[in-house]
C-alpha atoms as a PDB file:
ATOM      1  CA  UNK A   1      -0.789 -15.985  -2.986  1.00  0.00           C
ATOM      2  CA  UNK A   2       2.968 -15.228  -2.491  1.00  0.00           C
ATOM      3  CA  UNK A   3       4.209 -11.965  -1.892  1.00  0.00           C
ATOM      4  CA  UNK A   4       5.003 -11.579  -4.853  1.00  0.00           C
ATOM      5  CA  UNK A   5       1.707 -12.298  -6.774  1.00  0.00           C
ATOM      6  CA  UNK A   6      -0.195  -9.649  -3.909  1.00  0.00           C
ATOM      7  CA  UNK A   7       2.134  -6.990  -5.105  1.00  0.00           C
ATOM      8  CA  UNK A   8       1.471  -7.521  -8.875  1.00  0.00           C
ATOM      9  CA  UNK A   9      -2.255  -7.626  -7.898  1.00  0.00           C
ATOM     10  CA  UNK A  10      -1.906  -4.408  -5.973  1.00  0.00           C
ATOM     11  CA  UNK A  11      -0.266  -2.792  -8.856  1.00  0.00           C
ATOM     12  CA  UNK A  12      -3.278  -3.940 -11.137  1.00  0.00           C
ATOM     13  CA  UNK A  13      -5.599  -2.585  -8.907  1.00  0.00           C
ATOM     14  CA  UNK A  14      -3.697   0.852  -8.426  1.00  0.00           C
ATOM     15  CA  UNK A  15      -3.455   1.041 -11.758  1.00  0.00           C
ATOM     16  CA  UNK A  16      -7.041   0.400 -12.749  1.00  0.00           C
ATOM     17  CA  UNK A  17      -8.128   3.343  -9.847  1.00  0.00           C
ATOM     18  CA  UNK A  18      -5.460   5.542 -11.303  1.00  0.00           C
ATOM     19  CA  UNK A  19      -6.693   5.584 -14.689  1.00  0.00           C
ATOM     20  CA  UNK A  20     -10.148   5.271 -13.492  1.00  0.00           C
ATOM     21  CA  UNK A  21      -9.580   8.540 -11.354  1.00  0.00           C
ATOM     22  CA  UNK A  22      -7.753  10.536 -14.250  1.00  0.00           C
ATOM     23  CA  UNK A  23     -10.730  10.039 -16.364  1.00  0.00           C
ATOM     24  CA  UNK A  24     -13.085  10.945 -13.683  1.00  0.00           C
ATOM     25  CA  UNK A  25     -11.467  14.100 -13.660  1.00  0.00           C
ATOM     26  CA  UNK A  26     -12.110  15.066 -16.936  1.00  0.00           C
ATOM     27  CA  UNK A  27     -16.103  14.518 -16.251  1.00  0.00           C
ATOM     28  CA  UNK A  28     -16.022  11.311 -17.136  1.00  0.00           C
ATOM     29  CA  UNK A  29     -19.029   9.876 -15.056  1.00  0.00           C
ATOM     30  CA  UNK A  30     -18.084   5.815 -15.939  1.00  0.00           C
ATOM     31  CA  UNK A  31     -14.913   6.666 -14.568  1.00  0.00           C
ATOM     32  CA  UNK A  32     -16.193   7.682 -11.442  1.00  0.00           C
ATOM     33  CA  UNK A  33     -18.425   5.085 -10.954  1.00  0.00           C
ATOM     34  CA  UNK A  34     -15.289   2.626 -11.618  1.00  0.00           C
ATOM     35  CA  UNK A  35     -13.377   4.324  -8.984  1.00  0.00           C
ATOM     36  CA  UNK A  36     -16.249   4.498  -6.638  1.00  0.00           C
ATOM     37  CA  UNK A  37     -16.528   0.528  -7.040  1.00  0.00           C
ATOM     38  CA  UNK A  38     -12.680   0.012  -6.296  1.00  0.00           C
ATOM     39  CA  UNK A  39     -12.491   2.372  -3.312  1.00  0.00           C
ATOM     40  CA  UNK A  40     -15.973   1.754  -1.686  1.00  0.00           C
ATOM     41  CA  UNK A  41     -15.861  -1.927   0.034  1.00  0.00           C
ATOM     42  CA  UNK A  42     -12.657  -1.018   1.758  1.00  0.00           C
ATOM     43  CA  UNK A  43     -13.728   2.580   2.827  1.00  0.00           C
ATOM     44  CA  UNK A  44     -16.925   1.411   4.267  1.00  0.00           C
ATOM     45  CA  UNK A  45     -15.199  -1.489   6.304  1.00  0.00           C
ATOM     46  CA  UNK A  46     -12.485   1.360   7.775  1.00  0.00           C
ATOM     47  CA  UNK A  47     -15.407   3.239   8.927  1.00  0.00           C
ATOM     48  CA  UNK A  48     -17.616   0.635  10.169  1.00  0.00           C
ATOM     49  CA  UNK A  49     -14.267  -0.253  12.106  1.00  0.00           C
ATOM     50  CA  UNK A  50     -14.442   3.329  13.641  1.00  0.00           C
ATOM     51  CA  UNK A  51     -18.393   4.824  13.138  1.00  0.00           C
ATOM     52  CA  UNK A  52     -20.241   1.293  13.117  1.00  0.00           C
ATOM     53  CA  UNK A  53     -23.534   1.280  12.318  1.00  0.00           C
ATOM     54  CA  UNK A  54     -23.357   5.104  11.116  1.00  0.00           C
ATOM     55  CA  UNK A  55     -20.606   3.908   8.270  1.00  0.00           C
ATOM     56  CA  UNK A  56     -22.802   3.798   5.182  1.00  0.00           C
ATOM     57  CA  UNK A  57     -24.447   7.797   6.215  1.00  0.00           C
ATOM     58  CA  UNK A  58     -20.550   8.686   7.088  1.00  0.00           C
ATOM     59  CA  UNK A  59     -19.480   7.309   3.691  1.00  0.00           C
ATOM     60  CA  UNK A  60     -22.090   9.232   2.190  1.00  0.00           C
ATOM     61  CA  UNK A  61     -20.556  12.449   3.334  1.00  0.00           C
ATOM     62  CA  UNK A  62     -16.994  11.615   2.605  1.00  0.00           C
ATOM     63  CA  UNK A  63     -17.730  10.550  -1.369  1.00  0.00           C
ATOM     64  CA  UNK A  64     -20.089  13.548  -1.404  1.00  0.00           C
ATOM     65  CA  UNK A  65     -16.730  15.663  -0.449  1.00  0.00           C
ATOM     66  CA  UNK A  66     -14.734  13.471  -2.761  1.00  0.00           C
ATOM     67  CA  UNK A  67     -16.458  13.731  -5.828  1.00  0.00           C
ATOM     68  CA  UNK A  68     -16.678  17.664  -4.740  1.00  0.00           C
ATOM     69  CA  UNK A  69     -13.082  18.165  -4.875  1.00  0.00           C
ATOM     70  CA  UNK A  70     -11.506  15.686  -7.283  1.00  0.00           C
ATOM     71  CA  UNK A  71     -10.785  17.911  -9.589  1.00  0.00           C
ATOM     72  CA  UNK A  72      -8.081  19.307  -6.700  1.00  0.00           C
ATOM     73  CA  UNK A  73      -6.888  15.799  -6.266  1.00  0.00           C
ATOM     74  CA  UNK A  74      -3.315  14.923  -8.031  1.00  0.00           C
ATOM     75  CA  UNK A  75      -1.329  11.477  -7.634  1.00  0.00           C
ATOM     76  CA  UNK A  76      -1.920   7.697  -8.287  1.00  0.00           C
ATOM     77  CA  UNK A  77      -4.393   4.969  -7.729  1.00  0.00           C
ATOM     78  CA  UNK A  78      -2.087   4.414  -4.393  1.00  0.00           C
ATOM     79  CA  UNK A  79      -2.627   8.687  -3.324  1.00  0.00           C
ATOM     80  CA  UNK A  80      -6.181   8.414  -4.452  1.00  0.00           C
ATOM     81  CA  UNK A  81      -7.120   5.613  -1.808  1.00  0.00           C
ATOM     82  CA  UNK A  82      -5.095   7.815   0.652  1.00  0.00           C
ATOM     83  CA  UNK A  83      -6.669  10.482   0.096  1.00  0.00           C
ATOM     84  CA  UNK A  84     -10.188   9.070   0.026  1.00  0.00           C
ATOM     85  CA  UNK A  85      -9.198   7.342   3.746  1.00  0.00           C
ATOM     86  CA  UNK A  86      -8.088  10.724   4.770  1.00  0.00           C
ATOM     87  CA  UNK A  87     -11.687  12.199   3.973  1.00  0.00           C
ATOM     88  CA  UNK A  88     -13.332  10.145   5.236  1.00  0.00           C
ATOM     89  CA  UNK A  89     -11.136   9.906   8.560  1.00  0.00           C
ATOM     90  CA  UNK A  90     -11.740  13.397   8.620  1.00  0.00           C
ATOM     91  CA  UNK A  91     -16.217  13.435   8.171  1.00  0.00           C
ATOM     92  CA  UNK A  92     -15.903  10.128  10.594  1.00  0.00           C
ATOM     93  CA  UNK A  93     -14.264  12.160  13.346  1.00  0.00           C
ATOM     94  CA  UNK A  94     -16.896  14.816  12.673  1.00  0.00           C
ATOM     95  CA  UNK A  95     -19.271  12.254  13.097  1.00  0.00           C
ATOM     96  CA  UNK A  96     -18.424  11.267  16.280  1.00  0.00           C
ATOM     97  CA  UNK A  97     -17.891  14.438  17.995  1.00  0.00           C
ATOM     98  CA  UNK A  98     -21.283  15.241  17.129  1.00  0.00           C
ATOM     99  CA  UNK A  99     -22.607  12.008  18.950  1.00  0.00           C
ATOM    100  CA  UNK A 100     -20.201  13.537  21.974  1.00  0.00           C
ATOM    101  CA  UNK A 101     -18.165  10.157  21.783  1.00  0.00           C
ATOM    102  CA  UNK A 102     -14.924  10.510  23.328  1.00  0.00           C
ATOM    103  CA  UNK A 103     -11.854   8.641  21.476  1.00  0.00           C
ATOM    104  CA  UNK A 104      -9.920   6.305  23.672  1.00  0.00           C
ATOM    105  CA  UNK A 105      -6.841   7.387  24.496  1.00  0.00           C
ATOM    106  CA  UNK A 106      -4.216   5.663  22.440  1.00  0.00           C
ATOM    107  CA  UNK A 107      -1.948   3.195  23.921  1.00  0.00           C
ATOM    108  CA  UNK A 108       1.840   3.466  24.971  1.00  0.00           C
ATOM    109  CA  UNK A 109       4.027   3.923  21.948  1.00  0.00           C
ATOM    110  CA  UNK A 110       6.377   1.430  22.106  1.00  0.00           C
ATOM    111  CA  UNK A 111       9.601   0.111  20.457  1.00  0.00           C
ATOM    112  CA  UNK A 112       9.224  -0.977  16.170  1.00  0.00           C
ATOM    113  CA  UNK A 113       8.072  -4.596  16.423  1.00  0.00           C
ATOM    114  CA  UNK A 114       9.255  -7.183  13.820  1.00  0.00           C
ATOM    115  CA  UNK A 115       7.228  -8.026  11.139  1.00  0.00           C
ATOM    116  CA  UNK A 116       5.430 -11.339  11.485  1.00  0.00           C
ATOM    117  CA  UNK A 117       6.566 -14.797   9.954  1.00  0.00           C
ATOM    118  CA  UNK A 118       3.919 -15.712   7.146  1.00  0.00           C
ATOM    119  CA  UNK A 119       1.251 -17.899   8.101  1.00  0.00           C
ATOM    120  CA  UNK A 120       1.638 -16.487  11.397  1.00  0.00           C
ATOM    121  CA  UNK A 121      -1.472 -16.113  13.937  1.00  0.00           C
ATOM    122  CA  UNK A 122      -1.163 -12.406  12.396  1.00  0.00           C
ATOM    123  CA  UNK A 123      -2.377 -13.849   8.613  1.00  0.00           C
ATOM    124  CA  UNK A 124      -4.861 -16.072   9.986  1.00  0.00           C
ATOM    125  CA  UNK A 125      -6.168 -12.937  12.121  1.00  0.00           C
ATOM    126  CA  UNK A 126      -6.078 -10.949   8.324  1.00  0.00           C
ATOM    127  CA  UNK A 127      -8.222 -13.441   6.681  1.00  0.00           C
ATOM    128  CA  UNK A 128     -11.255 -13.196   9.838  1.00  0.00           C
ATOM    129  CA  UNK A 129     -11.252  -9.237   9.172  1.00  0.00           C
ATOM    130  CA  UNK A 130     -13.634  -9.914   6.699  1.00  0.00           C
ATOM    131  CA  UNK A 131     -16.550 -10.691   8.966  1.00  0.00           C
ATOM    132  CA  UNK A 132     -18.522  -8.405  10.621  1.00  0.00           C
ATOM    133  CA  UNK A 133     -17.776  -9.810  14.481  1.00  0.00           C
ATOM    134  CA  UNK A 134     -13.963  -8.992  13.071  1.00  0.00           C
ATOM    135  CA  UNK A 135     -14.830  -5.463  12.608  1.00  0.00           C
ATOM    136  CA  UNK A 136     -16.737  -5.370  16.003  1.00  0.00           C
ATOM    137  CA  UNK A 137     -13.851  -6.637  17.555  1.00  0.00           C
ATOM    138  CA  UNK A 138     -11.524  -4.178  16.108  1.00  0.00           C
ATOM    139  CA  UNK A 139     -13.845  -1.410  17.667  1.00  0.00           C
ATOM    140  CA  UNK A 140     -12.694  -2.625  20.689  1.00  0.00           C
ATOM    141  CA  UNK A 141      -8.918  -1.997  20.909  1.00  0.00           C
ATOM    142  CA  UNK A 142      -7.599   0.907  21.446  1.00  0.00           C
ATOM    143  CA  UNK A 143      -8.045   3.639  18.552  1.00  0.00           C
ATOM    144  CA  UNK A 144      -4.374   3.952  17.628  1.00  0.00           C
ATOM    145  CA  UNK A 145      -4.460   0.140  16.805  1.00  0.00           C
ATOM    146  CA  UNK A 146      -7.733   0.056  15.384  1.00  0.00           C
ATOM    147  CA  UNK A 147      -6.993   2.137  12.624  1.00  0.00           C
ATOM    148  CA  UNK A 148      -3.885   1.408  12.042  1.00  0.00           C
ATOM    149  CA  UNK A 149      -5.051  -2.381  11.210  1.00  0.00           C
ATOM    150  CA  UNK A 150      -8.595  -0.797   9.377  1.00  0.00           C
ATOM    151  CA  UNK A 151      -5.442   1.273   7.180  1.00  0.00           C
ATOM    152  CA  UNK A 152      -3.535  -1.366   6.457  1.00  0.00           C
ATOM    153  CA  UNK A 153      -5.497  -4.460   6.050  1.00  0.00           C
ATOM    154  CA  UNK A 154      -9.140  -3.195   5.106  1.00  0.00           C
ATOM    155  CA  UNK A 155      -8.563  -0.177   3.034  1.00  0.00           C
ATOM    156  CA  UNK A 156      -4.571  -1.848   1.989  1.00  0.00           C
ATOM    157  CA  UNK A 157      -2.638   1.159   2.460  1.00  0.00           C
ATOM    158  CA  UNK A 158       1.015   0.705   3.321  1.00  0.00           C
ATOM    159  CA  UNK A 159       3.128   2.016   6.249  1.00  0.00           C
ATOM    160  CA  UNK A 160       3.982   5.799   5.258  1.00  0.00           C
ATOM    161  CA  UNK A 161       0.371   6.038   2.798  1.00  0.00           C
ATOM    162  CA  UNK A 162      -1.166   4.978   6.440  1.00  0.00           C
ATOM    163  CA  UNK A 163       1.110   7.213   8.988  1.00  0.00           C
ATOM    164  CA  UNK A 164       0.169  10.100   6.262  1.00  0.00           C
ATOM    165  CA  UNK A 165      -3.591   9.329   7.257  1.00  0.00           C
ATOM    166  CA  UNK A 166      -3.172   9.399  10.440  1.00  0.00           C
ATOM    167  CA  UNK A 167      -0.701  12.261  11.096  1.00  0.00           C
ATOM    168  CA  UNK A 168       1.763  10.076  12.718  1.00  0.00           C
ATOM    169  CA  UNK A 169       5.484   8.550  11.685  1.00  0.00           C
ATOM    170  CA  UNK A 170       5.310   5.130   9.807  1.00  0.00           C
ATOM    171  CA  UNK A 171       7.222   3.197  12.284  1.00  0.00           C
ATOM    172  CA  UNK A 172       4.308   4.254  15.095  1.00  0.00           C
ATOM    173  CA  UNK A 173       1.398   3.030  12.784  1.00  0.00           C
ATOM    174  CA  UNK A 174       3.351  -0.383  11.563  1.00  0.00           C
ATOM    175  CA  UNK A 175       3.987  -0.948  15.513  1.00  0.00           C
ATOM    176  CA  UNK A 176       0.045  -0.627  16.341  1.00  0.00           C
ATOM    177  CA  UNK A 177      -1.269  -2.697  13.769  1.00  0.00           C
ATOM    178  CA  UNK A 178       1.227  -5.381  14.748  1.00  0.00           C
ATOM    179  CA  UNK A 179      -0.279  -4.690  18.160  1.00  0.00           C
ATOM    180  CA  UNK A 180      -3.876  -4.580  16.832  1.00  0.00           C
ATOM    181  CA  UNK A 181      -3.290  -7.596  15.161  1.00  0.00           C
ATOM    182  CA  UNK A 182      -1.873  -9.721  17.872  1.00  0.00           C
ATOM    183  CA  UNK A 183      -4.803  -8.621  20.028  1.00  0.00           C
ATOM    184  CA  UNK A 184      -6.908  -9.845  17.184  1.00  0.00           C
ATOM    185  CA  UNK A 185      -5.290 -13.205  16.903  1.00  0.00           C
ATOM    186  CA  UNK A 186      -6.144 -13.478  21.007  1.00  0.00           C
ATOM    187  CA  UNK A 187      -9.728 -12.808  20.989  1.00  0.00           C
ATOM    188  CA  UNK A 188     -10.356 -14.765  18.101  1.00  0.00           C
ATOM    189  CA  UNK A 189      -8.673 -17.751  19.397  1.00  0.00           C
ATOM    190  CA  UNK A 190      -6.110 -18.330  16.438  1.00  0.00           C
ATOM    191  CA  UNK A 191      -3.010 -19.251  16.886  1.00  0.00           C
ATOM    192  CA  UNK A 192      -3.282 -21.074  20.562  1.00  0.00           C
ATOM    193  CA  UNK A 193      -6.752 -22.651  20.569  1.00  0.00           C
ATOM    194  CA  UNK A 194      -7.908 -20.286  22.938  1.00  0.00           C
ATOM    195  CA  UNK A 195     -10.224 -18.006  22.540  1.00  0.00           C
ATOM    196  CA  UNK A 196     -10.700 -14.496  24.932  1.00  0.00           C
ATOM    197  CA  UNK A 197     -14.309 -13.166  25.306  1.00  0.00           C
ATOM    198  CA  UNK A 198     -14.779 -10.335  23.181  1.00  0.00           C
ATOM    199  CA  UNK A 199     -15.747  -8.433  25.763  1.00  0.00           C
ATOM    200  CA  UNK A 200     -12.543  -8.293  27.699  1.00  0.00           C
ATOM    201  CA  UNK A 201     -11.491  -4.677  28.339  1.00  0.00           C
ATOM    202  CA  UNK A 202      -8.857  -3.707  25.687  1.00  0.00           C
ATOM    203  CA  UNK A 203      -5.211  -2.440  26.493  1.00  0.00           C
ATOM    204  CA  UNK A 204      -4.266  -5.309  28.836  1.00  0.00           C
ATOM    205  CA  UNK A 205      -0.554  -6.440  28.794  1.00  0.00           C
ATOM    206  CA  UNK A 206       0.717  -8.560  26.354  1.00  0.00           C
END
């Protein structure tokens, strides 16, 4: 699909949540449900990316605090998946400092990269992100890129909804998912018929 069919469908789909959301808000339970179906696969895979095997209990607690406060919640279908990441960001983090995990420290910050050719080893890395070794392997890099890719290719939020989510500036979140991605495209062996083992320490020079 070219880029500009995926925009159109992205504006469908906003547009659906959106009014999906505003009638949720006025107790409509249908609504909810709609929304709920929209936001759900893409929430779930940006917390298995961060919480694994805990992701469905963790989503639990997030749409239990969602549904709590929607009535507080004002924007689009764009804000509301946003906002939904940021919640459950927010219980996943809980999550894990109750299982005493430490985060990994984040990686270097370094300069904006350019954004990748299309049908570059970044795309084909896009389309594997729907497997479950994907995920696994995105558990592995460091956490600034993992969730900047989760952001922006699982739950499909762009560069400022994402940097919002994270509490960071745009151009620091679009440089670790390019990051994330090209380590991606390396362990999977796209791109240069290699193929890293997946159990290669993250962080390595590029």
């Amino acid at each position: 699909m070219g880029e500009g069919g995926e925009a159109r469908r992205v504006q469908a789909y906003d547009g659906e949540l959106g009014a999906a959301v505003a009638r949720a808000q006025e107790g409509d339970e249908a609504a909810f449900a709609v929304a709920y179906r929209l936001v759900q696969p893409g929430l779930l895979g940006y917390l298995r990316g961060i919480v694994g095997d805990d992701a469905e209990d963790v989503a639990v607690d997030a749409w239990l605090e969602i549904a709590r406060d929607l009535g507080r919640f004002q924007g689009d279908g764009a804000g509301f998946r946003s906002w939904t990441a940021t919640v459950a960001r927010h219980r996943a983090l809980d999550h894990l400092r109750r299982q005493r995990v430490r985060p990994r420290p984040s990686a270097p910050e370094h300069d904006l990269l350019d954004l990748p050719a299309r049908h570059s080893t970044h795309d084909q890395a896009l389309e594997a992100l729907s497997t479950e070794r994907a995920l696994e392997l995105v558990r592995s890099l460091p956490r600034d890129q993992a969730e900047a890719v989760l952001l922006r290719v699982v739950v499909g939020l762009d560069g400022p909804a994402a940097a919002r989510v994270l509490g960071k500036r745009p151009g620091a979140v679009r440089t670790a998912a390019h990051r994330g991605l090209r380590a991606l495209a390396r362990r999977l062996g796209v791109g240069d018929g290699t193929r890293e083992d997946p159990r290669t320490p993250p962080g390595e020079p590029d």
